[in-house]
Protein backbone atom coordinates (compact mmCIF):
# COMPACT_ATOMS: atom_id res chain seq x y z
CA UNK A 1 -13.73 21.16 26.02
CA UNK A 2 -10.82 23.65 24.68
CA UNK A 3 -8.23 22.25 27.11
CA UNK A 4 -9.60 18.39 25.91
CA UNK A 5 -9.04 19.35 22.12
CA UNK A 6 -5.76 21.29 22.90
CA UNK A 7 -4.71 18.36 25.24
CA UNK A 8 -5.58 16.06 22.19
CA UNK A 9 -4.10 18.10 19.32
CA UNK A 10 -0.50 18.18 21.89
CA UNK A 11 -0.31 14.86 22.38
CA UNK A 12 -0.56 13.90 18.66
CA UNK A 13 1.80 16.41 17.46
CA UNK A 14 4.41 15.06 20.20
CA UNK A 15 3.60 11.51 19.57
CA UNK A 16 4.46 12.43 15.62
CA UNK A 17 7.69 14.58 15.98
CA UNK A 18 9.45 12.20 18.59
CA UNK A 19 10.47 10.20 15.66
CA UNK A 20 13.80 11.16 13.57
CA UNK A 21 13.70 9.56 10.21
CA UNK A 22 12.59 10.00 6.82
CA UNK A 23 10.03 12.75 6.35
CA UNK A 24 8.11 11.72 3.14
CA UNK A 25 7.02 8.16 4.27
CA UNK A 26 3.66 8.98 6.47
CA UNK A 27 4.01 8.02 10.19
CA UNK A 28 -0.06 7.93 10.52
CA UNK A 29 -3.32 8.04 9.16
CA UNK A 30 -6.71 8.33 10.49
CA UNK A 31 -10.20 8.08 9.21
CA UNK A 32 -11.90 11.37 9.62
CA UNK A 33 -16.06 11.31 10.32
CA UNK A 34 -17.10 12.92 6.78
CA UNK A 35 -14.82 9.74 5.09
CA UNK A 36 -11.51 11.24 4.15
CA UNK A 37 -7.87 10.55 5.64
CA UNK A 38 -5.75 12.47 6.89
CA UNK A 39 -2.07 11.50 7.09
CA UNK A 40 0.74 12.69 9.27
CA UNK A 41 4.00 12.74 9.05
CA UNK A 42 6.74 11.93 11.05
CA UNK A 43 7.85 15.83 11.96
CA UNK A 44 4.04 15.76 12.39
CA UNK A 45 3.50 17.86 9.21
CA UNK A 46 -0.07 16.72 7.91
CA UNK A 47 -2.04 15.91 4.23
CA UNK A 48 -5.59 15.01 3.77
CA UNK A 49 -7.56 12.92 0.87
CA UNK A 50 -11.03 13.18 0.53
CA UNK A 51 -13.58 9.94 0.30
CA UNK A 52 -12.59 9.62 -3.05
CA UNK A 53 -9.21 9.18 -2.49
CA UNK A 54 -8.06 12.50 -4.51
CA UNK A 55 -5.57 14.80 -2.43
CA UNK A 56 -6.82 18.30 -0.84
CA UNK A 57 -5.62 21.29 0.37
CA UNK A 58 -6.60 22.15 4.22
CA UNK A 59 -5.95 25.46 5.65
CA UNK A 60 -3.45 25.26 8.90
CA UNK A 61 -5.30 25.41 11.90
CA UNK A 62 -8.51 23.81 10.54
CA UNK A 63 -10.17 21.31 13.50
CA UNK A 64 -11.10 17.87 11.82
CA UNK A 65 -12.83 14.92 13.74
CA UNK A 66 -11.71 10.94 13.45
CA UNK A 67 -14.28 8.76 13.25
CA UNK A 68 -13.81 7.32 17.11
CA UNK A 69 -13.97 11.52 18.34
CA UNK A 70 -10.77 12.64 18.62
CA UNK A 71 -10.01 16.04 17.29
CA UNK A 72 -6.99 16.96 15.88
CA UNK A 73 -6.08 20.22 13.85
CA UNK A 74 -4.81 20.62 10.91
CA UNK A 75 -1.10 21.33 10.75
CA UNK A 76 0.86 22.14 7.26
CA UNK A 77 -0.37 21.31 4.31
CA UNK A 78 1.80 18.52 3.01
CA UNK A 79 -0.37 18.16 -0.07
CA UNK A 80 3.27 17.13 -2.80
CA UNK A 81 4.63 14.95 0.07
CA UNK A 82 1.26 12.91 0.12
CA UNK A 83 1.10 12.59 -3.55
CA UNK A 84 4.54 11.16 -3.49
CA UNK A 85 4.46 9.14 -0.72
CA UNK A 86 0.92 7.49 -2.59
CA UNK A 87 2.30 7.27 -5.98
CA UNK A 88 5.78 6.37 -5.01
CA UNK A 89 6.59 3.40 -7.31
CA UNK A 90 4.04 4.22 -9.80
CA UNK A 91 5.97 6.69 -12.09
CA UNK A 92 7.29 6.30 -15.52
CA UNK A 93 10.81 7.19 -16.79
């Protein structure tokens, strides 16, 4: 099961840093089982938002769960490059 989950967690970290472009637009996102998001981005950097759609900090390293199985850990904690690439467009000057 530890060489499935590492297997898992390698392929989605690859998947996310084999792109080269801008690193505050998020790459992916995927709905975890307890109903919060987490997004990664494209140097595979990650942020998560609870159910309610407010932005939390996740230790490095933590192990989350999408909602079709997959496990992926936690890796950064992006939390200011989420909240600007949500809110992008919705500041005032």
């Amino acid at each position: 099961m530890l060489t499935k989950f590492a297997a898992t967690t390698a392929a989605v970290l690859i998947a996310t840093t084999a792109f080269s472009a801008d690193p505050s637009k998020v790459d992916k996102s995927y709905e975890l089982k307890d109903g919060s998001t987490v997004y990664i981005f494209k140097d595979g950097k990650m942020a998560m938002e609870n159910k309610a759609g407010q932005i939390v900090s996740m230790k490095d390293g933590h192990a989350m769960e999408t909602k079709d199985g997959q496990k992926i850990m936690m890796k950064g904690n992006e939390i200011w490059r989420l909240d600007n690439a949500l809110h992008k467009g919705h500041q005032t000057n």
